[in-house]
Protein backbone atom coordinates (compact mmCIF):
# COMPACT_ATOMS: atom_id res chain seq x y z
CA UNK A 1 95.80 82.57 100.86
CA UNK A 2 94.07 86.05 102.88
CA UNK A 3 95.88 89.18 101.88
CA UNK A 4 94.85 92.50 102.96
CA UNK A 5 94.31 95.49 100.72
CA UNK A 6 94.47 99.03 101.90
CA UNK A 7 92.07 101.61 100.50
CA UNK A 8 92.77 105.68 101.84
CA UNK A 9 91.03 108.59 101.32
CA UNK A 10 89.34 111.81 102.90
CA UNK A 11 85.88 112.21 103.75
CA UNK A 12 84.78 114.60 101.02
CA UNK A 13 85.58 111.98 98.16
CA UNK A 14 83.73 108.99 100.02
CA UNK A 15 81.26 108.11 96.74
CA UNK A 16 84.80 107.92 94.53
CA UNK A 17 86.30 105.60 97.23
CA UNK A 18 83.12 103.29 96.89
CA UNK A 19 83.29 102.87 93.47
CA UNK A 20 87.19 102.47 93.90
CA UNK A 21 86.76 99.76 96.58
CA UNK A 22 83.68 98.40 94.73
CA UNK A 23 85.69 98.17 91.13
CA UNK A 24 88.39 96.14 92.21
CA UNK A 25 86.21 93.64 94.27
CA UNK A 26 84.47 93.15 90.92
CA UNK A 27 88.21 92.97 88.63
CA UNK A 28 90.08 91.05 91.24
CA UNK A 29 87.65 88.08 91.89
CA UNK A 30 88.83 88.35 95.76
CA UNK A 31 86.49 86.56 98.13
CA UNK A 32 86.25 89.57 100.76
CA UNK A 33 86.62 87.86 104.66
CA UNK A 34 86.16 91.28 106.35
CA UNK A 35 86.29 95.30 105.45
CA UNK A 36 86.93 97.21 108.49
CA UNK A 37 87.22 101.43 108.68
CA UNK A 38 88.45 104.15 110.41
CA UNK A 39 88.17 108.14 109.84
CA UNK A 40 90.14 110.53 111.47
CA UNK A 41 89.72 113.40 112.61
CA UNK A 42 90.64 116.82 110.95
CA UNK A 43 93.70 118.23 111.97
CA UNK A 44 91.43 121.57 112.85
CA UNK A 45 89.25 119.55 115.15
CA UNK A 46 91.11 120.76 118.16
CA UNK A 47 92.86 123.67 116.86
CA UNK A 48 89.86 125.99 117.85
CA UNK A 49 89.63 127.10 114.34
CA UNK A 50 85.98 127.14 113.13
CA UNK A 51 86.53 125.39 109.16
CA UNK A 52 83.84 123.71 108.43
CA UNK A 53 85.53 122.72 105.57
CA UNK A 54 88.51 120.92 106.36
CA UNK A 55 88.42 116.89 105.61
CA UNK A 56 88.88 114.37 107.57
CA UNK A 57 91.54 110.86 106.58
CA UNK A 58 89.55 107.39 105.84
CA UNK A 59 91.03 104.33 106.31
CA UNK A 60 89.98 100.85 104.80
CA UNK A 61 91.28 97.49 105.33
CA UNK A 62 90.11 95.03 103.24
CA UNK A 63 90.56 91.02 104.49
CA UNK A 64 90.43 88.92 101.25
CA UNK A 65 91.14 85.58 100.41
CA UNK A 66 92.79 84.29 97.17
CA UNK A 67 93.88 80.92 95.31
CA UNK A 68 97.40 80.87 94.85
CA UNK A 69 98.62 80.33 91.16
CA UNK A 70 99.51 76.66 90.44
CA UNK A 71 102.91 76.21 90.39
């Protein structure tokens, strides 16, 4: 059965989202079809502020297949 699992974060914590996304691969014994991404931008970026600082949301999707429990 393919479920999909959401993963969000911003982009200053990317390593911590890998070894989120990377831990439950490993505990969850999904067979991963497809990861697809997406960052947004800041909510500065058109603001004409100039902070550097300010982080930006990632998105992850996460296409996985299971085997259904046997009923």
């Amino acid at each position: 059965m393919q479920q999909v699992k959401v993963f969000k974060s911003v982009d200053t914590e990317i390593p911590e989202m890998e070894r989120q996304i990377n831990r439950w691969m490993r505990k969850s014994g999904a067979r991963v079809l497809s990861i697809t991404g997406n960052l947004s931008p800041s909510p500065q970026a058109g603001s004409g502020t100039m902070n550097s600082f300010a982080a930006s949301d990632i998105l992850v999707i996460v296409l996985f297949e299971i085997d259904l429990p046997p009923s």
